[in-house]
N, C-alpha and C. Protein backbone atom coordinates (compact mmCIF):
# COMPACT_ATOMS: atom_id res chain seq x y z
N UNK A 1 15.24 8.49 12.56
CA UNK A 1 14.02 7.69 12.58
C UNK A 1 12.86 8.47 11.97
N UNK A 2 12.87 9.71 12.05
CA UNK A 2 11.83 10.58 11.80
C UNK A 2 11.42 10.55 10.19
N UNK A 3 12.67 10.41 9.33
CA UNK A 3 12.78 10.45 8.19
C UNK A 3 12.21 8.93 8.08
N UNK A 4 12.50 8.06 8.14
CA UNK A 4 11.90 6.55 7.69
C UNK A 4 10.86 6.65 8.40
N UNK A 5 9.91 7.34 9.25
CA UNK A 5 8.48 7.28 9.08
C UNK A 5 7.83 8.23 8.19
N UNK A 6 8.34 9.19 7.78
CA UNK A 6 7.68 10.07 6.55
C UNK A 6 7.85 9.01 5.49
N UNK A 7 8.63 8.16 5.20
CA UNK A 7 8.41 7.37 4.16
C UNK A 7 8.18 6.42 4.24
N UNK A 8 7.81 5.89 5.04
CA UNK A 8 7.04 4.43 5.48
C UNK A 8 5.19 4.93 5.49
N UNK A 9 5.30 6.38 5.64
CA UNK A 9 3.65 7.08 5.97
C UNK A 9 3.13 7.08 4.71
N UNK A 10 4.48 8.11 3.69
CA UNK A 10 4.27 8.26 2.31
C UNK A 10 3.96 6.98 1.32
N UNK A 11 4.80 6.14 1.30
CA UNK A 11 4.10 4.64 0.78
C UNK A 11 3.55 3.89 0.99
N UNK A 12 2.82 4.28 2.42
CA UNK A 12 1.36 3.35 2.85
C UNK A 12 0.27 3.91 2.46
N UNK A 13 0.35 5.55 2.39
CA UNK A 13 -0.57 5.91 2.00
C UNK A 13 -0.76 5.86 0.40
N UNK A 14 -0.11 5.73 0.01
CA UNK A 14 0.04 5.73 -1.64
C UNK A 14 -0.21 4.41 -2.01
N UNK A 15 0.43 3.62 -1.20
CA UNK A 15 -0.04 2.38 -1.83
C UNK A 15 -1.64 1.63 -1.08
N UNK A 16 -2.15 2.33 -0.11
CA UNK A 16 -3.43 1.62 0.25
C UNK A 16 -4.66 2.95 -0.52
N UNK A 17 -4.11 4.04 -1.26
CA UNK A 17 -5.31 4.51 -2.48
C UNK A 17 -4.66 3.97 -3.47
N UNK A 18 -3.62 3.30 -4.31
CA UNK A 18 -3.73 2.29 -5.48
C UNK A 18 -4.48 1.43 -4.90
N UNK A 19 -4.45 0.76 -4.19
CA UNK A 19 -5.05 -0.69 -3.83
C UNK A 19 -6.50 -0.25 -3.64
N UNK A 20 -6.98 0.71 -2.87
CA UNK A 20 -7.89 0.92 -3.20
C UNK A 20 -8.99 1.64 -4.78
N UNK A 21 -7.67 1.65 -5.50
CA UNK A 21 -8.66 1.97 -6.93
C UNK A 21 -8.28 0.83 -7.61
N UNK A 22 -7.46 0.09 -7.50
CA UNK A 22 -7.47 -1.48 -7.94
C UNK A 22 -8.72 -2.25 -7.58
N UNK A 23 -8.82 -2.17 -6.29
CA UNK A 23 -9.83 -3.00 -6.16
C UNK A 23 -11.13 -2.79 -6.87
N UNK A 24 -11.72 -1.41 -6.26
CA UNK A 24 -12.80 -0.66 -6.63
C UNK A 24 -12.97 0.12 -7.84
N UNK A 25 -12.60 0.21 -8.49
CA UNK A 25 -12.23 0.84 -9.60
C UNK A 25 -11.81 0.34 -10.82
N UNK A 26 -10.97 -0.05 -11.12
CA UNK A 26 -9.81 -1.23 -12.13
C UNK A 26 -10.80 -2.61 -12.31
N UNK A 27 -10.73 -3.46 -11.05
CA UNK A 27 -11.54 -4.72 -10.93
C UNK A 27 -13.18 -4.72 -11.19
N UNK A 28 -13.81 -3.96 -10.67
CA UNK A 28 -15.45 -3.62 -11.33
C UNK A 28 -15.22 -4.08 -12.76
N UNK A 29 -14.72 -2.47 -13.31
CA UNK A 29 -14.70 -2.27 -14.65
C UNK A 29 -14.48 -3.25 -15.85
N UNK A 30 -13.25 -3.97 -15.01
CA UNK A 30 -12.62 -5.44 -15.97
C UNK A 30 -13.87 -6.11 -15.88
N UNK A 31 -14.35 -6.87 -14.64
CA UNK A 31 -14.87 -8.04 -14.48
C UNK A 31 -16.18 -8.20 -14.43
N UNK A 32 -17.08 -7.17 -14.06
CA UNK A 32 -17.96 -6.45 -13.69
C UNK A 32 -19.04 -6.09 -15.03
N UNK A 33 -18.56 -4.74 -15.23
CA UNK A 33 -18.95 -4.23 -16.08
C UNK A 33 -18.86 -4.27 -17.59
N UNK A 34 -17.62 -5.02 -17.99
CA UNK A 34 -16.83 -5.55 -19.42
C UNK A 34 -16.75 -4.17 -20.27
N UNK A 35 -16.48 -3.16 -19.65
CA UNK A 35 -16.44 -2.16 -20.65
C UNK A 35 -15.18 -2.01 -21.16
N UNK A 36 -14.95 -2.11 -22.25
CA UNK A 36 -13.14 -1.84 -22.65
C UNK A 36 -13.18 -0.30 -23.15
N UNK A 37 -13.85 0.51 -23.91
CA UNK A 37 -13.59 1.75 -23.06
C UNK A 37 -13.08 2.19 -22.56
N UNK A 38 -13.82 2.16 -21.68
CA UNK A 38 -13.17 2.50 -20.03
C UNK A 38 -12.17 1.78 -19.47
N UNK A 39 -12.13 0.79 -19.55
CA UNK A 39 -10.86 -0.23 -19.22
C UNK A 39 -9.87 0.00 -19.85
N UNK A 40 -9.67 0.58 -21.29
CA UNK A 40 -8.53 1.10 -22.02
C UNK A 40 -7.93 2.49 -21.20
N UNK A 41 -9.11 3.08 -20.72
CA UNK A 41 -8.44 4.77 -19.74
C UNK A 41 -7.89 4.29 -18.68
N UNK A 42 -8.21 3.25 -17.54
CA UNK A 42 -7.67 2.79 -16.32
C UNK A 42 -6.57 1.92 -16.26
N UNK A 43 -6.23 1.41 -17.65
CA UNK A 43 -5.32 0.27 -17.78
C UNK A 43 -3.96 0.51 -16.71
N UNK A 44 -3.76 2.07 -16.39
CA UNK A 44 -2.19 2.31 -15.83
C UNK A 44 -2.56 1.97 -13.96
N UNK A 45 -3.97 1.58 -13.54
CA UNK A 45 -3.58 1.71 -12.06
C UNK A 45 -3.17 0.19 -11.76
N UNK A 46 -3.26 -0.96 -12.01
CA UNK A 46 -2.87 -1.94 -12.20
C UNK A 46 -1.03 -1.82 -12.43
N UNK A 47 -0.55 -1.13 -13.22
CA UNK A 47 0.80 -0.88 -13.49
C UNK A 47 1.45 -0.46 -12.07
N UNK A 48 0.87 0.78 -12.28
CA UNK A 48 1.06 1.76 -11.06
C UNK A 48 1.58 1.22 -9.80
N UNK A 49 0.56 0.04 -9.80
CA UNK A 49 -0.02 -0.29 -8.29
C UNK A 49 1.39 -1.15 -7.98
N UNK A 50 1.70 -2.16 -9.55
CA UNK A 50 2.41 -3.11 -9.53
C UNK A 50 3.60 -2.14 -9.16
N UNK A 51 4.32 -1.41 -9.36
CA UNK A 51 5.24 -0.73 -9.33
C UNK A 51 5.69 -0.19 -7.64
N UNK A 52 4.72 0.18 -7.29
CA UNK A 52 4.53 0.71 -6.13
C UNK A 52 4.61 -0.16 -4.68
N UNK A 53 4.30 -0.90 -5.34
CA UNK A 53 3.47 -2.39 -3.69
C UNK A 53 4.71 -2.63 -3.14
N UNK A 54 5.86 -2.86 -4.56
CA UNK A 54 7.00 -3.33 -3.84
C UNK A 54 8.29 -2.30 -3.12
N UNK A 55 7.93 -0.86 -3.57
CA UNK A 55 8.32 0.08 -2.64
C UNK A 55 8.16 -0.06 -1.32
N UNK A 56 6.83 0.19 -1.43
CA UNK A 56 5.98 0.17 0.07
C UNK A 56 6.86 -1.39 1.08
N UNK A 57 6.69 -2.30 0.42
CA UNK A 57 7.70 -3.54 0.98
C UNK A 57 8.50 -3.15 1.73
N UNK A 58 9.77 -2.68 0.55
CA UNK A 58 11.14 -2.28 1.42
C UNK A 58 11.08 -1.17 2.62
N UNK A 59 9.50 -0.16 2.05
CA UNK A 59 9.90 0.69 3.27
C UNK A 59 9.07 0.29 4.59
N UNK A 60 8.40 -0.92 4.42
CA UNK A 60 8.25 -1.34 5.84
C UNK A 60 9.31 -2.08 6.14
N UNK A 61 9.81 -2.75 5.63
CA UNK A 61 11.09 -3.49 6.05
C UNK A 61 11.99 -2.84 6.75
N UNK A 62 12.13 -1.38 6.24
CA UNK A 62 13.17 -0.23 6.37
C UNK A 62 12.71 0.11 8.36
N UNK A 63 11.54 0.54 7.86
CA UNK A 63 10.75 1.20 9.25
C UNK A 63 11.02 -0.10 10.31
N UNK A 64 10.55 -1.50 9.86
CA UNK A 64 10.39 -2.53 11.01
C UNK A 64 11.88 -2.37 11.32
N UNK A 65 12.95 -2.45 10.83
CA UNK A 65 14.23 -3.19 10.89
C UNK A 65 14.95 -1.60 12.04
N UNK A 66 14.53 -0.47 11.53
CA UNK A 66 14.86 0.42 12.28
C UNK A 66 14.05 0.61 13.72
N UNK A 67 12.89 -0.30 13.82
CA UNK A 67 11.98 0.01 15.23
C UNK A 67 12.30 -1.56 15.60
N UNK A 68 13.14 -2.24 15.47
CA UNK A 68 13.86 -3.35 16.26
C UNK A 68 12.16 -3.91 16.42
N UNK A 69 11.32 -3.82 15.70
CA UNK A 69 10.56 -5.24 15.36
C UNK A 69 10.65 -6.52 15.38
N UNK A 70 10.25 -7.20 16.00
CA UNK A 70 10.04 -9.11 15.55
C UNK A 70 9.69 -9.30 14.10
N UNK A 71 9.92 -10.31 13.64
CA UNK A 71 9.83 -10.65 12.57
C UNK A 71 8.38 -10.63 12.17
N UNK A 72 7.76 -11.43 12.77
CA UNK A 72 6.06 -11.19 12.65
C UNK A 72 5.26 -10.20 12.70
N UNK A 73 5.76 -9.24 13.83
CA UNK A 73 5.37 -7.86 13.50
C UNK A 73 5.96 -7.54 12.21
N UNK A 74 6.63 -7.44 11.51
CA UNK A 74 7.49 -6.93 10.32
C UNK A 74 6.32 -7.61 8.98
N UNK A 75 6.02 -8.78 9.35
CA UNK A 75 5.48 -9.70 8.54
C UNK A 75 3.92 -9.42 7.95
N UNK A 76 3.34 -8.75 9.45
CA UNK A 76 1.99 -8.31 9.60
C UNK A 76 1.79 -6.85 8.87
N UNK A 77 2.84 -6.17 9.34
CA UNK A 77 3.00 -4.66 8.22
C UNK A 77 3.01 -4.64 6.75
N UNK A 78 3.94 -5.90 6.11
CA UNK A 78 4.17 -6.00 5.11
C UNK A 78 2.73 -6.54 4.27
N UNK A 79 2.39 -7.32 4.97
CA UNK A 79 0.91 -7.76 4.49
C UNK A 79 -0.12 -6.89 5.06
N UNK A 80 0.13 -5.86 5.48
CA UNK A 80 -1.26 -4.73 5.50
C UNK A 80 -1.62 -4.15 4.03
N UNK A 81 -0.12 -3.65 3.26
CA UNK A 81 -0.31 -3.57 2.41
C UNK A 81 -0.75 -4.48 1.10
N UNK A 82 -1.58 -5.68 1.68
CA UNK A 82 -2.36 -6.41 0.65
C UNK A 82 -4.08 -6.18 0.59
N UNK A 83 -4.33 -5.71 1.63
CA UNK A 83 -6.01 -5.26 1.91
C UNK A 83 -5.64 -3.49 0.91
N UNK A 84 -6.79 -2.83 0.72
CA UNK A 84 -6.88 -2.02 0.51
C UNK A 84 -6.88 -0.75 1.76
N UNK A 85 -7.57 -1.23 2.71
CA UNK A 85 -7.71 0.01 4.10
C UNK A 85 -6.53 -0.40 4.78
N UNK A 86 -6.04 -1.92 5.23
CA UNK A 86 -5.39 -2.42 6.08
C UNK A 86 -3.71 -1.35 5.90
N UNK A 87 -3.19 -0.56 4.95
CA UNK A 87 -2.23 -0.13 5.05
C UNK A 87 -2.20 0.97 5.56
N UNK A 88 -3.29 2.08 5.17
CA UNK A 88 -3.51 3.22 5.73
C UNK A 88 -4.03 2.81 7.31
N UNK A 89 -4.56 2.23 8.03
CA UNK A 89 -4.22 1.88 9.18
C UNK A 89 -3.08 1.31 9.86
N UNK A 90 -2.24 0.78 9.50
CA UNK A 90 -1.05 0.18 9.38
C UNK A 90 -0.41 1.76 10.14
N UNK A 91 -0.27 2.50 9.20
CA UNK A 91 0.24 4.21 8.94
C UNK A 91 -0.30 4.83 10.17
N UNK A 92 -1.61 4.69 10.14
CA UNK A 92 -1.85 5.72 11.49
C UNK A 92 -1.29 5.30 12.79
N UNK A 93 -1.24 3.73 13.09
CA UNK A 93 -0.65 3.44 14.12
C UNK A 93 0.90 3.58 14.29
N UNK A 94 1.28 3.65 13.13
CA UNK A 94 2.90 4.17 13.12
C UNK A 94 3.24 5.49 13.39
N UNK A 95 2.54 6.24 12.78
CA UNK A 95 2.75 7.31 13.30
C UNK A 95 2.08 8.14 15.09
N UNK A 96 0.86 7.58 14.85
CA UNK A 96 0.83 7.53 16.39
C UNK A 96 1.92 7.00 17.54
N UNK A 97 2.28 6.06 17.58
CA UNK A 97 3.28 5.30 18.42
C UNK A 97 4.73 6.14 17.97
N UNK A 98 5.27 6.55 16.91
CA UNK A 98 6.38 6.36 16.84
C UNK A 98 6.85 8.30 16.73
N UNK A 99 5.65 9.04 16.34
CA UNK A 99 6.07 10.67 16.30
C UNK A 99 5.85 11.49 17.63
C-alpha cells in the first residue's frame, strides 16, 4: 500500500502544479494578454498537462481500488484533479489518513 501512495502523492502533486500553470500561466497569456511570443515558449504546459491528467486518473483509481473506496469517493478524487489546488489537497489527506 505504501508504494501506491507515493504514487498517487507523486501524480497529484504533479498534476495539481500543471493545472496550476495551465490555469495561471498558459490561460492569461493565450486569452488575456494575446502575446504569441510568449505563448510560443509555454505552448508545452498544455501538452504536458494533457499527458499527465490521465496518469494521475489511473493512479487514483489504483489508490481508491486498493483503499476499498466507494465508488463516489473514487469519483470525488478523480475529479480533484480538475481544480488546480483541489488535487494537492486531495494528497495531503491521503497521506495523512493512510501513512
Amino acid at each position: 500500500m505504501k508504494s501506491v501512495i507515493l504514487r498517487f502523492r507523486v501524480m497529484a502533486i504533479v498534476s495539481g502544479i500543471m493545472s496550476l500553470l495551465l490555469w495561471f500561466v498558459y490561460m492569461p497569456v493565450k486569452y488575456i494578454f494575446h502575446n504569441e511570443s510568449l505563448h510560443s515558449k509555454i505552448i508545452w504546459i498544455p501538452m504536458v498537462h494533457g499527458y499527465l491528467y490521465p496518469i494521475y486518473i489511473l493512479t487514483a483509481i489504483h489508490f481508491a481500488t486498493k483503499a476499498r473506496w466507494p465508488i463516489m469517493k473514487m469519483l470525488g478524487l478523480m475529479l480533484a484533479g480538475t481544480l488546480p489546488v483541489a488535487s494537492l489537497l486531495a494528497e495531503r489527506r491521503v497521506v495523512r489518513r493512510y501513512s
